[in-house]
Protein backbone atom coordinates (compact mmCIF):
# COMPACT_ATOMS: atom_id res chain seq x y z
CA UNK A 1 36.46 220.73 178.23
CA UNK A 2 33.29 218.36 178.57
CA UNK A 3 31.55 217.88 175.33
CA UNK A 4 27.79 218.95 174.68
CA UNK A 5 25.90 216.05 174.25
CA UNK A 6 23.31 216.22 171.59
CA UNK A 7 20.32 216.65 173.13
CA UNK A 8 21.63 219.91 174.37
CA UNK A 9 22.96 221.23 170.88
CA UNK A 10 21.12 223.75 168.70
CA UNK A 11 20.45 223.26 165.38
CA UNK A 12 23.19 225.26 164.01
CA UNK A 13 25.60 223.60 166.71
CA UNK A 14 24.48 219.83 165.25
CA UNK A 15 24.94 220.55 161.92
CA UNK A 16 28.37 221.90 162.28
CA UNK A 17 28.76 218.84 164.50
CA UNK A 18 27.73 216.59 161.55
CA UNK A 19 30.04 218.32 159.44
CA UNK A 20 33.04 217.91 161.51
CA UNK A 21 32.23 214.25 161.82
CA UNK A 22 31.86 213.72 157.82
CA UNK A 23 34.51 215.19 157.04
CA UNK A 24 36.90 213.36 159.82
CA UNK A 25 35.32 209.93 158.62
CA UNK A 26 35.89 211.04 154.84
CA UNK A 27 39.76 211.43 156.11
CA UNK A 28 39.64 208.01 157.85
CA UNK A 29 38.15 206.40 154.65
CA UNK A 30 40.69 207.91 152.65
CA UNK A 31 43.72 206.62 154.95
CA UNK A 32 41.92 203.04 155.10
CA UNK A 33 41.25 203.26 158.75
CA UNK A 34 37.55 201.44 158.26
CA UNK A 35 37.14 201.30 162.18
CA UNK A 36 37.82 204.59 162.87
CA UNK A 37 35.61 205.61 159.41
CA UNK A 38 32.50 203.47 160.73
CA UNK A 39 32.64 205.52 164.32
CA UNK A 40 32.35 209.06 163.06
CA UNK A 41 29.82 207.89 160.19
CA UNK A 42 27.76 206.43 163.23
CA UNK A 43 28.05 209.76 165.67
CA UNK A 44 27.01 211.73 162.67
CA UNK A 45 24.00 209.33 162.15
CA UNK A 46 23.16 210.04 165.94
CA UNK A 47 23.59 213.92 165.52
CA UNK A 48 21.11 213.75 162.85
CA UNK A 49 18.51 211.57 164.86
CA UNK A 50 18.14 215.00 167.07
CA UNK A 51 17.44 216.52 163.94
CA UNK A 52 14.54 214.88 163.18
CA UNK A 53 11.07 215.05 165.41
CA UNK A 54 10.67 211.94 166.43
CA UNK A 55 6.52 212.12 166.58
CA UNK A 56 7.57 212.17 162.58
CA UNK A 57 8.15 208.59 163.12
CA UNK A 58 5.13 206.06 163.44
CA UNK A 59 4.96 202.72 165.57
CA UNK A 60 3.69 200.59 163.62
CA UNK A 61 4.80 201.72 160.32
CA UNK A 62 7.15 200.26 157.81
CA UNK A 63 9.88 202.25 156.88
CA UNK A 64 12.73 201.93 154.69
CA UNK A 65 16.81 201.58 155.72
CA UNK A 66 18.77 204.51 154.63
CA UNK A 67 21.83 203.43 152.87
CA UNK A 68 20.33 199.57 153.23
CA UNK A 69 18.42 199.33 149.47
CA UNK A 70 15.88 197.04 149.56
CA UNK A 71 15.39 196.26 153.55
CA UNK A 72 12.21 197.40 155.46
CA UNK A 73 12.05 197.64 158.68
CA UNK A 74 8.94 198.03 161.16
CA UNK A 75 8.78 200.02 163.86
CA UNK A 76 7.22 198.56 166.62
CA UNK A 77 7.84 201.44 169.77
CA UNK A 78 10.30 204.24 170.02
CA UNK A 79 12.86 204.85 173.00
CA UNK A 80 14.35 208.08 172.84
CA UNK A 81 15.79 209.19 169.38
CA UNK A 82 15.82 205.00 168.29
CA UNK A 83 13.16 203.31 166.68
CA UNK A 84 12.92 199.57 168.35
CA UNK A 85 11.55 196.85 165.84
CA UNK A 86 12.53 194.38 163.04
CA UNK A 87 13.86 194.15 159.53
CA UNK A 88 11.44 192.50 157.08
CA UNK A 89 12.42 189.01 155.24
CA UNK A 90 15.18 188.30 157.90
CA UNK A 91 15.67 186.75 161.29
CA UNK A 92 12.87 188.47 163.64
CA UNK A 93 15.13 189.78 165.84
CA UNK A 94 13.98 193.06 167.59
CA UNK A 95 16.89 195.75 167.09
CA UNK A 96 16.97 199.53 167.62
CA UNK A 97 18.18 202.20 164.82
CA UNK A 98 18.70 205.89 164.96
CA UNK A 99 15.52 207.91 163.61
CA UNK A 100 17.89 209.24 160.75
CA UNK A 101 18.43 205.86 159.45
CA UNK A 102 14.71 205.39 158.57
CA UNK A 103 13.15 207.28 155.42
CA UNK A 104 9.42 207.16 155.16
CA UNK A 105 7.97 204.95 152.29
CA UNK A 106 5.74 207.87 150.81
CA UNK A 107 8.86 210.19 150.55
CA UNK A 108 10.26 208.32 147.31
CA UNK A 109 7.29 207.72 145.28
């Protein structure tokens, strides 16, 4: 059976998806397999980038790193569901991160 790739999944099908993936890294975590944890925590992170509308993202704008307190990171373009840009205070190294990593700067205040 070929899987559905996530661009083809409904919004019920990704968040079952995401759910099968938390669950099977929470397992992995809890038998120390950290390689096999850091896999399924980064397909759910990709599920959840189709989630999210990417216009909702901004070129140009600063966002912060979800579940990186502290680091900024500005977007300079966007290439599919990844934002392409740099991290603030740190080498200037252009990198690409899944829309679901980034959380808006006015959503905390």
């Amino acid at each position: 059976m070929s899987e559905k790739k996530y661009g083809d999944m409904t919004v019920p099908e990704l968040r079952t998806e995401i759910a099968n993936l938390k669950e099977k890294s929470r397992k992995a975590e809890q038998l120390g397999i950290v390689n096999e944890y850091a896999v399924y925590e980064r397909k759910a992170l990709m599920a959840q980038a189709f989630l999210i509308d990417p216009a909702t993202i901004k070129p140009g704008e600063m966002y912060r790193i979800i579940g990186d307190p502290g680091v900024f990171f500005q977007v300079e373009y966007l290439k599919g569901r990844f934002a392409w840009g740099y991290r603030l205070g740190g080498e200037k190294y252009e990198e690409a991160l899944p829309i679901s990593m980034l959380e808006s700067l006015e959503e905390r205040k």
